[in-house]
Protein backbone atom coordinates (compact mmCIF):
# COMPACT_ATOMS: atom_id res chain seq x y z
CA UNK A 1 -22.74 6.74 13.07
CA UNK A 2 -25.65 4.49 13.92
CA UNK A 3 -29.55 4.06 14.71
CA UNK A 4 -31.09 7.95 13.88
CA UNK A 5 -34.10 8.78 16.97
CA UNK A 6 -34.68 12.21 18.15
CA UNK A 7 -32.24 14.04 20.61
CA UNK A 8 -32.89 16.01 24.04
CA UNK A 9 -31.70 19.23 23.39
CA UNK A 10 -31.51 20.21 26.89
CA UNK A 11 -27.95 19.47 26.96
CA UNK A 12 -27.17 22.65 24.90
CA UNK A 13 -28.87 25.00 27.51
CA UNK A 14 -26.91 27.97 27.88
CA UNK A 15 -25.13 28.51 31.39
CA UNK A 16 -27.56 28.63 34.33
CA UNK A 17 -30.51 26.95 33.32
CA UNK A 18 -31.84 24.47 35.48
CA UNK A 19 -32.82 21.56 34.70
CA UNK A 20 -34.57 18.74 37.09
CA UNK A 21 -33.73 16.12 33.94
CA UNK A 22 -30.32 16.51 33.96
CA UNK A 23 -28.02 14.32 35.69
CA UNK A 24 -25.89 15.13 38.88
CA UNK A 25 -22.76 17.19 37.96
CA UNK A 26 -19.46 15.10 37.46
CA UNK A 27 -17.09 15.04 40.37
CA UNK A 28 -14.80 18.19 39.23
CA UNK A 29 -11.77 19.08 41.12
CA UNK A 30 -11.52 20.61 44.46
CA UNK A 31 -9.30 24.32 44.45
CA UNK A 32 -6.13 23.61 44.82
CA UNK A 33 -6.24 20.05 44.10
CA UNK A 34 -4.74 19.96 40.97
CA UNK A 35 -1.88 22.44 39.63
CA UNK A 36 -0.10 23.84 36.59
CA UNK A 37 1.69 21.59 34.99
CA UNK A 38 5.55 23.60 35.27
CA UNK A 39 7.34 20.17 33.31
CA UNK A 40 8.29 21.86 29.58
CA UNK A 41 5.97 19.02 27.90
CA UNK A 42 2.34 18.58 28.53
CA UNK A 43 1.47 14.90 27.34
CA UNK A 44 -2.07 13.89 26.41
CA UNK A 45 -3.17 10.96 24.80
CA UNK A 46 -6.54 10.56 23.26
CA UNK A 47 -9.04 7.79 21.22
CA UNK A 48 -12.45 7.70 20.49
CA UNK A 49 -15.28 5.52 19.17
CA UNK A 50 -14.08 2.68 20.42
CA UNK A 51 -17.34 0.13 20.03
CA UNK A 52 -15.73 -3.32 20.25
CA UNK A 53 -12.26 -3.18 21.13
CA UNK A 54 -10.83 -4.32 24.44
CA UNK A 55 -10.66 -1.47 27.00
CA UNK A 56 -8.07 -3.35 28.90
CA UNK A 57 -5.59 -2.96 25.55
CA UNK A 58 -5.54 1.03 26.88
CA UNK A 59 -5.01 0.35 30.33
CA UNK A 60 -2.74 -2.19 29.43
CA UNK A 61 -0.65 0.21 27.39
CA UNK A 62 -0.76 2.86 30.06
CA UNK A 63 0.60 0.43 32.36
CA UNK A 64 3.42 -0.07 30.19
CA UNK A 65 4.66 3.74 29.66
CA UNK A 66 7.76 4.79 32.05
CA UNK A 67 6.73 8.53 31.40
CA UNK A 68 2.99 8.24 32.73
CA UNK A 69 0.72 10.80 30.38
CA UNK A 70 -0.45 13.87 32.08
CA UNK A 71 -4.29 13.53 30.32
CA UNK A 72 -6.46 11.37 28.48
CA UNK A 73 -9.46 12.15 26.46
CA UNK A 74 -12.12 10.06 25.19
CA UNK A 75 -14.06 11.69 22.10
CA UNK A 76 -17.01 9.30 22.49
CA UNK A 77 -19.48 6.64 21.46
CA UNK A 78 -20.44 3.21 23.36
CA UNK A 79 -19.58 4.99 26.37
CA UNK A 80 -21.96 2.64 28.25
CA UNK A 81 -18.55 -0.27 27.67
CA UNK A 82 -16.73 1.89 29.62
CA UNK A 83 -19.36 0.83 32.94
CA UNK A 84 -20.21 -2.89 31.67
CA UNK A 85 -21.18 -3.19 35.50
CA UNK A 86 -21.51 -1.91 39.16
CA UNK A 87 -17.87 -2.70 39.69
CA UNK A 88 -16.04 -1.72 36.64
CA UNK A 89 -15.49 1.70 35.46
CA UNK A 90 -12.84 2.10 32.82
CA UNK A 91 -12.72 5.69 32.87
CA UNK A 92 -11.27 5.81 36.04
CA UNK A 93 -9.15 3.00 35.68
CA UNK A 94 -7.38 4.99 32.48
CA UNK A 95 -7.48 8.31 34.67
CA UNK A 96 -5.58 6.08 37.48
CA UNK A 97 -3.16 5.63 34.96
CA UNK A 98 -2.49 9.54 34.16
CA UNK A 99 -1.43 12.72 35.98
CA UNK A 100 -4.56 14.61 35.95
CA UNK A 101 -7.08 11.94 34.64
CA UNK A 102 -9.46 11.58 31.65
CA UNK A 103 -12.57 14.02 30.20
CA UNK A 104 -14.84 12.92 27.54
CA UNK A 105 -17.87 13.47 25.96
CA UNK A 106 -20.81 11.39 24.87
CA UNK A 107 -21.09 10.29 21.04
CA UNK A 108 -23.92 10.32 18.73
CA UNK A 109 -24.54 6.65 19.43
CA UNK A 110 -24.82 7.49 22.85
CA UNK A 111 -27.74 8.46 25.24
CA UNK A 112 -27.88 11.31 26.96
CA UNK A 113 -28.73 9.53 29.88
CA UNK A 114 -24.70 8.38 29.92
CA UNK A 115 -23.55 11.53 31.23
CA UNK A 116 -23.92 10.94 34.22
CA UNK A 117 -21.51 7.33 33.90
CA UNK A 118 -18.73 10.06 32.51
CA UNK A 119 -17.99 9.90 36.44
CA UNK A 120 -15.11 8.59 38.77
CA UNK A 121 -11.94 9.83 40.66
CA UNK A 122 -10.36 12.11 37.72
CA UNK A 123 -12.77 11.57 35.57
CA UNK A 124 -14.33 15.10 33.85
CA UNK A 125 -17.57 14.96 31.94
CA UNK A 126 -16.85 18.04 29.87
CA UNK A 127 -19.81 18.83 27.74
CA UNK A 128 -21.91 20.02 30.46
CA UNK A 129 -18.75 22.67 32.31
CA UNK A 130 -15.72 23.39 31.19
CA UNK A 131 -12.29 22.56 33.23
CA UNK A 132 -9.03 23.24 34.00
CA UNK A 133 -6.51 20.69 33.81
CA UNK A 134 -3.06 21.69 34.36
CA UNK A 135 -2.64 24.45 32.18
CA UNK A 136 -5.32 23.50 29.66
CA UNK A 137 -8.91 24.75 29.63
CA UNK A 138 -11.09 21.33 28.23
CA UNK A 139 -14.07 22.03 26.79
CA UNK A 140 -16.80 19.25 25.52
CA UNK A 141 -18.73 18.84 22.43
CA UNK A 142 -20.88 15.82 22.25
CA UNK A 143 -22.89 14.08 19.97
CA UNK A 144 -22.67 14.89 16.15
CA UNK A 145 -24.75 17.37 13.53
CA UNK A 146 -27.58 17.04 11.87
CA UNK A 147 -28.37 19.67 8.76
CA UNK A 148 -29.97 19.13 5.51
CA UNK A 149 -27.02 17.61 4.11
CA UNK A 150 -26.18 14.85 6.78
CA UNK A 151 -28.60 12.68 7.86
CA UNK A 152 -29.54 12.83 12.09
CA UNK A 153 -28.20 9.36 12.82
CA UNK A 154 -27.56 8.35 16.24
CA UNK A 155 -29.27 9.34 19.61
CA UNK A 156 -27.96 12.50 20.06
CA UNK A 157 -27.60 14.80 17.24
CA UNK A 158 -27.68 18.08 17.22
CA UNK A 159 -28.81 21.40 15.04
CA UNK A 160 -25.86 23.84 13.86
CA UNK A 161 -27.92 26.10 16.43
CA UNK A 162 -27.57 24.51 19.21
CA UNK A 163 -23.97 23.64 18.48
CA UNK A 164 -22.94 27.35 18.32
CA UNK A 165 -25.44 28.26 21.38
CA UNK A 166 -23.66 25.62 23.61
CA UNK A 167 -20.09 26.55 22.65
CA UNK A 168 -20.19 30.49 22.90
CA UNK A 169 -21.79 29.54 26.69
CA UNK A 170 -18.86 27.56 27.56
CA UNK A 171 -16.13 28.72 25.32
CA UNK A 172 -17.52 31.95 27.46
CA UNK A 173 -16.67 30.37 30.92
CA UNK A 174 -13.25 29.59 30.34
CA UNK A 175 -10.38 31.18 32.35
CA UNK A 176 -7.56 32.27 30.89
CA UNK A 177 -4.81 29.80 29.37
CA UNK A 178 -5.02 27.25 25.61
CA UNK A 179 -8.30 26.06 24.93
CA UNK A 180 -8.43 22.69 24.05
CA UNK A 181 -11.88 21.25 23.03
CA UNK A 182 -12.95 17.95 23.18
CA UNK A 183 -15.51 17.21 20.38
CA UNK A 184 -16.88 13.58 18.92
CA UNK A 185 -17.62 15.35 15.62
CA UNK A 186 -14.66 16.95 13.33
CA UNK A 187 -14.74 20.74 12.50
CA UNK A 188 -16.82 20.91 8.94
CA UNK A 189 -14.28 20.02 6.08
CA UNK A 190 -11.63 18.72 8.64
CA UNK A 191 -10.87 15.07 8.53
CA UNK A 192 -14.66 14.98 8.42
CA UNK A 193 -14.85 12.85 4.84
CA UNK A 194 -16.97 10.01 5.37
CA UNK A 195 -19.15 7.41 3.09
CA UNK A 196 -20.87 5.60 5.61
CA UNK A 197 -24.32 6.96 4.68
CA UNK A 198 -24.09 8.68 2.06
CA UNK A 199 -20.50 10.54 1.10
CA UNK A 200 -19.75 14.29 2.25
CA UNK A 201 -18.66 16.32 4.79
CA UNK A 202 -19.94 14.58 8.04
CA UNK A 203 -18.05 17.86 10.46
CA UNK A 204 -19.99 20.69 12.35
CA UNK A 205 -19.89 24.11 10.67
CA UNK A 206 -20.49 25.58 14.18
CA UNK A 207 -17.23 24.30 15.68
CA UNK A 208 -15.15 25.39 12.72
CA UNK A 209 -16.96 29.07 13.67
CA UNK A 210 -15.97 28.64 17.34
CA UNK A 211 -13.04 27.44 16.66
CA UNK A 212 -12.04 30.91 14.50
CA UNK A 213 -13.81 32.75 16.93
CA UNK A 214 -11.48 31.77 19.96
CA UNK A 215 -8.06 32.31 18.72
CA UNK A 216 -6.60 30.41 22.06
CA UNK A 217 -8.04 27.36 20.85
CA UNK A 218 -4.78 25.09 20.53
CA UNK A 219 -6.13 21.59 20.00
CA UNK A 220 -9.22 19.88 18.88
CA UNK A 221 -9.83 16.52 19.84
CA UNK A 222 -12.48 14.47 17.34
CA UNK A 223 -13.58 10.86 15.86
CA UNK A 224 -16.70 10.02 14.46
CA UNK A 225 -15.63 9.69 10.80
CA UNK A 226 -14.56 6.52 11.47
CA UNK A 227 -12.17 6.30 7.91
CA UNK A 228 -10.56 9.60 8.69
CA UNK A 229 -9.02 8.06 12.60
CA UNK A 230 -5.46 8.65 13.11
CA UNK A 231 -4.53 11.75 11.18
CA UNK A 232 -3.80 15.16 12.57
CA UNK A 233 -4.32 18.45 10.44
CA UNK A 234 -3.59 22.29 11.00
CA UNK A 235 -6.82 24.66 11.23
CA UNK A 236 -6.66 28.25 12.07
CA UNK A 237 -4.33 28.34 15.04
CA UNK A 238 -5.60 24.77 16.23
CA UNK A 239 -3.79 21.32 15.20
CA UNK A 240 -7.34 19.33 15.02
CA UNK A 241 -6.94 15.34 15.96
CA UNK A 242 -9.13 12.77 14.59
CA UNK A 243 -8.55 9.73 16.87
CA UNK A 244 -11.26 7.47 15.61
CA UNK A 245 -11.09 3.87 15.27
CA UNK A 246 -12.85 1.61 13.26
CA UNK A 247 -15.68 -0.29 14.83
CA UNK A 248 -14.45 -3.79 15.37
CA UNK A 249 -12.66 -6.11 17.81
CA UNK A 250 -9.91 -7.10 15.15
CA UNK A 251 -9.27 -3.43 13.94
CA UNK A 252 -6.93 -1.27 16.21
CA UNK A 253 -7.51 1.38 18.92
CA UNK A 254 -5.68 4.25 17.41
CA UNK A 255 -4.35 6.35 19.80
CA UNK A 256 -3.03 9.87 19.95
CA UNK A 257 0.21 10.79 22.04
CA UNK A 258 0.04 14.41 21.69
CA UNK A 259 3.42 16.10 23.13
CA UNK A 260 2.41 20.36 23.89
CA UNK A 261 5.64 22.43 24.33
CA UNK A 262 5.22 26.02 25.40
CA UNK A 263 1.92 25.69 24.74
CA UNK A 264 1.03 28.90 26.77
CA UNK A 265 3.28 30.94 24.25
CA UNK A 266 2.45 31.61 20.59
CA UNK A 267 5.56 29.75 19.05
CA UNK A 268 4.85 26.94 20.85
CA UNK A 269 5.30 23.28 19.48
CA UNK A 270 2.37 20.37 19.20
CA UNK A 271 3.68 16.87 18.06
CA UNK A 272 1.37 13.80 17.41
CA UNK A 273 2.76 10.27 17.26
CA UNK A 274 0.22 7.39 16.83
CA UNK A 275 -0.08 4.30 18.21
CA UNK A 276 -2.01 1.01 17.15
CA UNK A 277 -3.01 -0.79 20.31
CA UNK A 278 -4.25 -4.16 18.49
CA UNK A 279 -5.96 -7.05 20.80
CA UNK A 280 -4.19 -9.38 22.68
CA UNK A 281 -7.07 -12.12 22.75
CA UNK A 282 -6.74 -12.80 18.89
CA UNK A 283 -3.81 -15.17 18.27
CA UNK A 284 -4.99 -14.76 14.50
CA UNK A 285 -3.48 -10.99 14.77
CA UNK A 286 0.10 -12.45 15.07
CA UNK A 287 1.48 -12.27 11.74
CA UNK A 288 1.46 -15.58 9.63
CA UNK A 289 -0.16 -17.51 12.14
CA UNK A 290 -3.66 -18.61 10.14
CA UNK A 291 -6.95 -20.39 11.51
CA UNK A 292 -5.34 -24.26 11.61
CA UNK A 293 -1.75 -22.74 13.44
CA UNK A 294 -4.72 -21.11 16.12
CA UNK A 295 -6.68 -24.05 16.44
CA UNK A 296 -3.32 -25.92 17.04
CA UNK A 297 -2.19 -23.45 19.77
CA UNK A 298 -6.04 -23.40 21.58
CA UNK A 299 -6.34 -27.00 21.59
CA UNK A 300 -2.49 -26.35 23.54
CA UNK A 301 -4.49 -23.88 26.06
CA UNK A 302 -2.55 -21.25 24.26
CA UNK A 303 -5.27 -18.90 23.93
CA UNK A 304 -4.00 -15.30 23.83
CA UNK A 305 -1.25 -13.50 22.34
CA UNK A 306 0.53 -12.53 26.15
CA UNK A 307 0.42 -17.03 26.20
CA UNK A 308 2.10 -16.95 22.72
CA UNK A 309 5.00 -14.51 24.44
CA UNK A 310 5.67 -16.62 27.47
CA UNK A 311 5.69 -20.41 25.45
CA UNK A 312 8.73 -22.42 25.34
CA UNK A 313 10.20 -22.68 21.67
CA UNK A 314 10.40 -26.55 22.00
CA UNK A 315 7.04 -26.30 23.38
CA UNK A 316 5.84 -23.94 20.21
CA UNK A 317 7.89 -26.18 17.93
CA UNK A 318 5.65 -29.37 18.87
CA UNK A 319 3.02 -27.41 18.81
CA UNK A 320 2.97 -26.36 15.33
CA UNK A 321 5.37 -28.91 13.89
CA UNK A 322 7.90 -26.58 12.70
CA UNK A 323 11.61 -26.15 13.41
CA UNK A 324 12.27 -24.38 16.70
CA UNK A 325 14.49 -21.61 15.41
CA UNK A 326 11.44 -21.02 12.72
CA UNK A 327 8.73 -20.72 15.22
CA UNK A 328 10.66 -18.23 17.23
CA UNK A 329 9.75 -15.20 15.59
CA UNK A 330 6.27 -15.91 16.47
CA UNK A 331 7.10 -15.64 20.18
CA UNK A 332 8.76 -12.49 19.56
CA UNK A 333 5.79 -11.34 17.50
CA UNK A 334 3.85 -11.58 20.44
CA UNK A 335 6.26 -9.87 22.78
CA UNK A 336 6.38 -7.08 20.34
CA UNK A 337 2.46 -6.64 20.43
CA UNK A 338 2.59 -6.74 23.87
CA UNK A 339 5.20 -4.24 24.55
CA UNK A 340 3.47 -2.22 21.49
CA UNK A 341 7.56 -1.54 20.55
CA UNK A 342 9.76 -3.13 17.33
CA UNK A 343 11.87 -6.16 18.83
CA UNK A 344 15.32 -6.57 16.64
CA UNK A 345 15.95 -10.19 15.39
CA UNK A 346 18.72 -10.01 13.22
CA UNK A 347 21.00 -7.68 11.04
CA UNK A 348 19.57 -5.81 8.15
CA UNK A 349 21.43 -6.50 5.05
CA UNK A 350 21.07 -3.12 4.19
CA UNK A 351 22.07 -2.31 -0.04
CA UNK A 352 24.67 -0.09 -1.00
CA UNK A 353 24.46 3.16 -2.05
CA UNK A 354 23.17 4.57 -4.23
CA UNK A 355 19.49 3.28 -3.64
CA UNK A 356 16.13 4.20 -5.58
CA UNK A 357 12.85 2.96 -4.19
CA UNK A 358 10.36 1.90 -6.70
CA UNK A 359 7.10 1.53 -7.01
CA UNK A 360 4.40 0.95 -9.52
CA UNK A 361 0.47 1.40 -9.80
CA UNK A 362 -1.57 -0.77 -11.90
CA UNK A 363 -4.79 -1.52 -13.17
CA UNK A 364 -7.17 -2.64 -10.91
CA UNK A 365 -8.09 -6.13 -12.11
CA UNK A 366 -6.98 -9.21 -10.10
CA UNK A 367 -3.58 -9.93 -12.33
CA UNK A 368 -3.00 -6.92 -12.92
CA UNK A 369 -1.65 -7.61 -16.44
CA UNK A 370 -3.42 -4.89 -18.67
CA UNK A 371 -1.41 -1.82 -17.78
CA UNK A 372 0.89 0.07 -15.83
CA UNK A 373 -0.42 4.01 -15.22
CA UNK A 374 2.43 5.40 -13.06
CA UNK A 375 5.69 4.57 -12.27
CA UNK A 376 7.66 6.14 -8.85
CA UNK A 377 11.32 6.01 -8.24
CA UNK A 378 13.04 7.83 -4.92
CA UNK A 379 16.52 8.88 -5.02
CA UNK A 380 18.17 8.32 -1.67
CA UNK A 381 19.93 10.31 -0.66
CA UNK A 382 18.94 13.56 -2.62
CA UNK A 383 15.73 12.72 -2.22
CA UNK A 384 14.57 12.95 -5.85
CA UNK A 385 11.55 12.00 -6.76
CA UNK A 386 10.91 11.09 -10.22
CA UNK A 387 6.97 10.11 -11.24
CA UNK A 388 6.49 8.34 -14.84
CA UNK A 389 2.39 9.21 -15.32
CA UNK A 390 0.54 7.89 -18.20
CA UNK A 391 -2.38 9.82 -18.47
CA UNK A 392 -4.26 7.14 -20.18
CA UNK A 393 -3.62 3.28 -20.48
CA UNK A 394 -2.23 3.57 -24.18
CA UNK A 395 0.17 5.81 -22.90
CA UNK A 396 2.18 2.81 -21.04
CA UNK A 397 4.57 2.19 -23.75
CA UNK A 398 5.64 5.50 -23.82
CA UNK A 399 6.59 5.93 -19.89
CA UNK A 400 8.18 2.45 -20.20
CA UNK A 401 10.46 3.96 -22.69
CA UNK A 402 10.76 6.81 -20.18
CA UNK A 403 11.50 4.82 -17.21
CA UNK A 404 13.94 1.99 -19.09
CA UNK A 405 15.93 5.43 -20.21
CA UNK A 406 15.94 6.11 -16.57
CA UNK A 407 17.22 2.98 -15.24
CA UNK A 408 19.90 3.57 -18.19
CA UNK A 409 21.18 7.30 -16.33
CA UNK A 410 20.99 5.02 -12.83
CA UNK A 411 22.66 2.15 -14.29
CA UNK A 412 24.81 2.17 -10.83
CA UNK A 413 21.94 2.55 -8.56
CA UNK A 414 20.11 -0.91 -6.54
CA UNK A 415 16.65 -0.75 -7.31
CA UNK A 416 14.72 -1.53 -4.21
CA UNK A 417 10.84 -2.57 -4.07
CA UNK A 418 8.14 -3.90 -1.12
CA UNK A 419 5.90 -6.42 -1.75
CA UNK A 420 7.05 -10.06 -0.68
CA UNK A 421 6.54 -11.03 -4.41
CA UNK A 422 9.08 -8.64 -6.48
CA UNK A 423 5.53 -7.53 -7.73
CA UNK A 424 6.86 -4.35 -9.06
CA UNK A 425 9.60 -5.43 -11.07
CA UNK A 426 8.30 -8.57 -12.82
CA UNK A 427 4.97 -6.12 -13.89
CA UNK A 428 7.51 -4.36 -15.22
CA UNK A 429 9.61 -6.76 -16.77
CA UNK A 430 6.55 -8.37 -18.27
CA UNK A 431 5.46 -5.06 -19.93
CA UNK A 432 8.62 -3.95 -21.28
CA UNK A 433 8.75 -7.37 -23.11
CA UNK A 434 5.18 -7.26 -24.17
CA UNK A 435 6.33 -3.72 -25.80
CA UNK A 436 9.84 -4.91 -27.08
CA UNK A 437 11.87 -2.57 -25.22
CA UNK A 438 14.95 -3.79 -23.60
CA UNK A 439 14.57 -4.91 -20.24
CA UNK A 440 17.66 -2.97 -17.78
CA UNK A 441 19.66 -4.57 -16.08
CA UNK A 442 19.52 -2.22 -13.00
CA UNK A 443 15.89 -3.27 -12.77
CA UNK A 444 16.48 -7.03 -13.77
CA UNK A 445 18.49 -6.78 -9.90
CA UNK A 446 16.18 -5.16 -8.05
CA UNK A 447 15.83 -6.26 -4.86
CA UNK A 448 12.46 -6.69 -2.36
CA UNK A 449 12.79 -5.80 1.06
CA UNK A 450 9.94 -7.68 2.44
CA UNK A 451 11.52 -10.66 3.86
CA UNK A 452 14.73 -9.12 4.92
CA UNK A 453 12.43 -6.83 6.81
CA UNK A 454 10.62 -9.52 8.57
CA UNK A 455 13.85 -11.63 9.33
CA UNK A 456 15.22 -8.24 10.90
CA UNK A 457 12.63 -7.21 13.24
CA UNK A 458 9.62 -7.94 15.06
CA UNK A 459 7.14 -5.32 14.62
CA UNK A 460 3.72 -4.63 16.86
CA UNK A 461 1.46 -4.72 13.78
CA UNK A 462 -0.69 -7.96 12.77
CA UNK A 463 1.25 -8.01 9.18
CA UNK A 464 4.44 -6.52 7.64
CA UNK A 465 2.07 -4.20 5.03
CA UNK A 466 3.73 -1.37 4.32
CA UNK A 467 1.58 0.88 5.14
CA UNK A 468 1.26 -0.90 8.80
CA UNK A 469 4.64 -1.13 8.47
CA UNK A 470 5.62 2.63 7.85
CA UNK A 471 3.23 3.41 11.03
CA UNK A 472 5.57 1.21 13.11
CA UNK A 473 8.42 3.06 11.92
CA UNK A 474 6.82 6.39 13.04
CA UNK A 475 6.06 7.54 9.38
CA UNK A 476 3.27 9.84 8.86
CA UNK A 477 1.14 8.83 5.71
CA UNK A 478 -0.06 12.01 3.91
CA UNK A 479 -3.04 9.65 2.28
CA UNK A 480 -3.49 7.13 4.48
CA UNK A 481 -7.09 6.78 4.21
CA UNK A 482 -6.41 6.11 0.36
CA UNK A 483 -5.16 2.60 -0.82
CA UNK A 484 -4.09 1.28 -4.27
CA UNK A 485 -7.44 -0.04 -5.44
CA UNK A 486 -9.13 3.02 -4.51
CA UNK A 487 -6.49 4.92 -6.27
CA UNK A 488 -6.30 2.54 -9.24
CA UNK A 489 -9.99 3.17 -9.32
CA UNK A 490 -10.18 6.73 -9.57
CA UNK A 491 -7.62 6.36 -12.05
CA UNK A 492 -9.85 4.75 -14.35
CA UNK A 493 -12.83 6.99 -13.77
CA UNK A 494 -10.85 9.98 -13.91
């Protein structure tokens, strides 16, 4: 969502039309050249928006898979990174790396003169024609909206008009099978929230329309709301995909391994696992290792994380000064990255049962100390959860009462928080004594599960937050575009 100039709409032409503008048709398949997929799991993986990051990371990670995907899909923006020069075209190096190769679309920070780089062995540009790959029918959407109520920002924007003109042509040319479209903007109120300028609803209305209009439309793949990347969300009778990163080299490429069983039936199965394919040129993204530890290793001519993997703990231990067995874990780290997989270090000390997880929200001042407004505790196994809300700060006092007559029923139960700091409990503690109510002893033992965590395994992510954290285990975050500031905040002007 950048720099706002007017837009060619020749690209929305309906079927037919000639243009002498418009740049040479992408190389498309020859009959017979590529055939239905007959395996019982059609694998795609997808990104998008990907403006700094290191295009090598995807290949990389392709490289790496023993089950090779079947297609990839780019949703768009800074395609020109994708040809940097005459030599190098990443799009077909990522189809290389797939069954049937890669289609994508332009963004609305591209120009429509890119089209035409949307070109290679495998490679399907497919805004302009619709194809066929395997048994999927892809059909593009580029560039994003423009209406009243979002501003035309980019180089190619384009009127609700022209967005409905341009898919009923080529939703219209399909042959029979799923539809899956390949759009850089969301459907309108579909993982389409974004602030960037100016809050609202940055999807397009005409795609949600298409989109109800063609009941064999399975999957839509999105970005452009940046803030909204790596979430997946039912629509109609399509699962819609926002794979959008944010835009910079230290942020992750998120990207979408979509799994389609019986996808040509109607009880058929879509699952979406998400990866974070973080660079491998920034030491700095290894955890705990800070600006003077990766000056230390550069002036070493360890420059990259893949060096980090393959160093010598002696060698790291002079390095850095620290104990070999200490520095270890960053060489793991490093492999972990690499391998974008969870490395095992030691045994988990894992508590007995029975087990509550707790967690607290606070006020959003930098200690912290003023209040606590909600108070969550997870039974495991039942799975009860139990929420202690005071609906405004002079409430506390009464859901401390609450929650210590809680802990009292659970007096059996280890208490189990995540934050490196036993954060949750000492707020706690501090309250309860503030309010004179008896501190329990169940809470007084609670346990933190940071560090055991990090002693126990070496995860892919550049830090052991637990929201980075849950994504390694696989855990699908209903909010995760929300975190406890903003939450705290809207709290407070609720």
């Amino acid at each position: 969502s950048r720099r706002a100039t007017a837009t060619d709409p020749s690209a929305v032409k309906r079927a037919g039309d000639k243009d002498p503008k418009r740049p040479p048709a992408p190389e498309r398949p020859a009959a017979g050249e590529i055939r239905p997929n007959r395996r019982d799991v059609f694998r795609v993986v997808a990104f998008s928006d990907c403006r700094a990051q290191s295009l090598d990371t995807v290949v990389e990670w392709l490289r790496q898979q023993k089950n090779r995907p079947d297609l990839a899909i780019y949703c768009g923006d800074d395609c020109s990174r994708f040809r940097p020069n005459r030599g190098t075209n990443f799009f077909e190096k990522i189809a290389k790396e797939t069954r049937f190769g890669l289609a994508a679309v332009l963004g609305n920070d591209d120009d429509s003169s890119l089209r035409s780089s949307i070109s290679g062995r495998k490679v399907f540009e497919v805004h302009s024609a619709p194809v066929k790959l395997g048994p999927l029918n892809l059909v593009g959407s580029e560039g994003a909206p423009k209406r009243p109520d979002v501003l035309p920002i980019g180089r190619l924007c384009y009127t609700e008009d022209q967005i409905e003109r341009h898919l009923r042509t080529v939703l219209g040319r399909v042959e029979p099978g799923p539809i899956v479209i390949v759009s850089h903007s969301p459907p309108f109120g579909v993982l389409d929230w974004g602030v960037r300028f100016g809050a609202g609803n940055k999807g397009s209305i005409a795609l949600r329309a298409g989109m109800k209009r063609t009941p064999t439309t399975k999957l839509v793949f999105c970005g452009h709301v940046h803030r909204m990347g790596g979430r997946a969300e039912v629509l109609d009778n399509a699962l819609v995909v926002n794979a959008a990163s944010h835009d910079s080299e230290t942020e992750p490429i998120r990207l979408a391994d979509v799994h389609l069983s019986n996808i040509e039936r109607p009880q058929h199965d879509i699952v979406v696992q998400w990866h974070y394919l973080y660079p491998l040129a920034d030491l700095r993204s290894i955890c705990d290792i800070g600006v003077k530890a990766a000056e230390r290793l550069t002036s070493a001519g360890i420059t990259c994380v893949r060096d980090l993997a393959s160093v010598a703990p002696q060698k790291l231990s002079q390095i850095l000064g620290m104990q070999p067995n200490a520095v270890a874990r960053f060489i793991l780290l490093a492999k972990a990255r690499i391998t974008c997989n969870m490395i095992p270090r030691e045994r988990f000390p894992s508590p007995p049962l029975p087990r509550i997880f707790l967690d607290i929200e606070t006020d959003p001042s930098p200690k912290n100390d003023r209040y606590v407004w909600l108070i969550g505790c997870l039974e495991e196994p039942t799975g009860k959860f139990t929420q202690f809300l005071a609906r405004t700060p002079n409430e506390m006092p009464k859901i401390l009462r609450r929650f210590a007559k809680y802990c009292g029923t659970n007096a059996k139960a280890k208490f189990l928080a995540y934050s490196g700091s036993n954060f949750d409990r000492n707020k706690l503690v501090l309250h309860m004594k503030n309010a004179r109510i008896a501190v329990p002893s169940s809470l007084e033992r609670c346990v933190d599960l940071l560090h055991p965590i990090k002693r126990a395994v070496a995860v892919s992510t550049p830090s052991y937050r637990l929201k980075e954290l849950a994504q390694a285990f696989g855990y699908v975050l209903r909010h995760d575009y929300l975190d406890g500031l903003q939450a705290a905040g809207c709290y407070e002007n609720a």
